[in-house]
Protein backbone atom coordinates (compact mmCIF):
# COMPACT_ATOMS: atom_id res chain seq x y z
CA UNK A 1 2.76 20.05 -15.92
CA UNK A 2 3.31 17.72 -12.84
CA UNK A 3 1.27 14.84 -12.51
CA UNK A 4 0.59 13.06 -9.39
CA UNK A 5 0.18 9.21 -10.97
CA UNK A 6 3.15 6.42 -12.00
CA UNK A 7 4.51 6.02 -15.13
CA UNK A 8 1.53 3.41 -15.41
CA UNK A 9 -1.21 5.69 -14.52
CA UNK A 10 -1.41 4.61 -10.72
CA UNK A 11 -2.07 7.19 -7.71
CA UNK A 12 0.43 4.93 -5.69
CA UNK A 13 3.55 3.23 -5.67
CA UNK A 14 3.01 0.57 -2.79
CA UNK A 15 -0.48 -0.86 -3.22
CA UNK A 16 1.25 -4.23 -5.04
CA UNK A 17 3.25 -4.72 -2.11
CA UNK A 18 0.30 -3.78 0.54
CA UNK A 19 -1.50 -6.93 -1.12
CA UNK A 20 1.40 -9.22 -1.53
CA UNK A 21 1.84 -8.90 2.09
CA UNK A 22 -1.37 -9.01 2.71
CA UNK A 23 -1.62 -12.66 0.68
CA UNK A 24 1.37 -13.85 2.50
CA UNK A 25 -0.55 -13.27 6.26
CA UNK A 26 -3.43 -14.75 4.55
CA UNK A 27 -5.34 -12.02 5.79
CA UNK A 28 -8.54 -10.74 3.64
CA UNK A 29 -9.12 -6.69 2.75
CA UNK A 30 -11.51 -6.42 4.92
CA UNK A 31 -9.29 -8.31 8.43
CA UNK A 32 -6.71 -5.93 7.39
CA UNK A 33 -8.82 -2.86 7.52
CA UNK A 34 -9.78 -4.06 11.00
CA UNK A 35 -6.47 -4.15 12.23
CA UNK A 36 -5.47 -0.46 10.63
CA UNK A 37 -8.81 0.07 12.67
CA UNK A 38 -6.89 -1.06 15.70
CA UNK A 39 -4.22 0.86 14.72
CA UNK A 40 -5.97 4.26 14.79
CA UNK A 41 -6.44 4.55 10.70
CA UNK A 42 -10.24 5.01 10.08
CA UNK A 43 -10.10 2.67 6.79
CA UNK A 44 -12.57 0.14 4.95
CA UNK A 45 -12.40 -2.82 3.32
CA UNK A 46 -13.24 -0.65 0.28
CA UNK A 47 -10.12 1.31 0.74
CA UNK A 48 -7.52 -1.61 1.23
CA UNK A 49 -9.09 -2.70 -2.23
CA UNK A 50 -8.44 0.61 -3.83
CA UNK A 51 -4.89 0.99 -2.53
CA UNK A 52 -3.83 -2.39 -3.73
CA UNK A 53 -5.41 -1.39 -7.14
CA UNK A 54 -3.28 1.78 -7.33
CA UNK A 55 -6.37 3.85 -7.45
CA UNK A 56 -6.18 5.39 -3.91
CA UNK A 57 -3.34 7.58 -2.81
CA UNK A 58 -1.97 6.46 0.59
CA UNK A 59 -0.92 8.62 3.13
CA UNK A 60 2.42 8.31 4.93
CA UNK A 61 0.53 7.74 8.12
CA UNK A 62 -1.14 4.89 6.93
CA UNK A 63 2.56 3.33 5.13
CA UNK A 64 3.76 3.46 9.01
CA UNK A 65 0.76 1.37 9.74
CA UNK A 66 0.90 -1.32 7.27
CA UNK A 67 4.29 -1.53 7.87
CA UNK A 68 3.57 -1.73 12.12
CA UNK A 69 0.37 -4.53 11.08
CA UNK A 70 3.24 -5.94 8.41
CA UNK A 71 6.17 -6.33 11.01
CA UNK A 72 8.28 -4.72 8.00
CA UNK A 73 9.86 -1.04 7.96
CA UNK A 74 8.39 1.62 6.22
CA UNK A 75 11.05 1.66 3.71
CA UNK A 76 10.45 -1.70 2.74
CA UNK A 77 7.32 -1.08 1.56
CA UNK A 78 8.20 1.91 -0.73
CA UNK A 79 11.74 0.12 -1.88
CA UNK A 80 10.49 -2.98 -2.76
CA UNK A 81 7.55 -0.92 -4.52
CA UNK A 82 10.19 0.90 -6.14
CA UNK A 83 12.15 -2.22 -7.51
CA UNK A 84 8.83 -2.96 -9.61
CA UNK A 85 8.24 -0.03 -11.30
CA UNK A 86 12.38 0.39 -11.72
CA UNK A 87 11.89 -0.90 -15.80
CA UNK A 88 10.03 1.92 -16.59
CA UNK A 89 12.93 4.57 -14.91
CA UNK A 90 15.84 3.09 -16.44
């Protein structure tokens, strides 16, 4: 059977990156659910918290907007997300 979670039991691969980036801005959850807000993504405070915890799935739409509030590409998000968990595919 399929499961939808990492290797670690998390419904995302990106939320460690979301926060790091997050912490580098020096932004709080709740600034950078305002500027999703601005962005057009209807998300909380309560959200951002749950997607950097891995226990929120995140929508494609919303990787193109952290990575538009971020000033990163999309891919960077997911690769560099990928690089952490790479230990557990090798």
């Amino acid at each position: 059977m399929f499961i939808n979670k990492t290797s670690d039991g998390l419904n995302n691969v990106c939320g460690k990156n979301i926060a790091t980036l997050r912490n580098n801005l020096k932004l709080s959850q709740r600034e950078l659910a305002d500027r999703m807000q601005l962005v057009g993504i209807d998300i909380d405070k309560n959200a951002v918290q749950r997607i950097e915890c891995g226990k929120r799935f995140v929508t494609d739409i919303e990787i193109v907007a952290f990575a538009k509030i971020f000033s990163v590409d999309y891919k960077d998000i997911l690769e560099k997300a990928q690089n952490l968990g790479s230990s557990n595919n090798k």
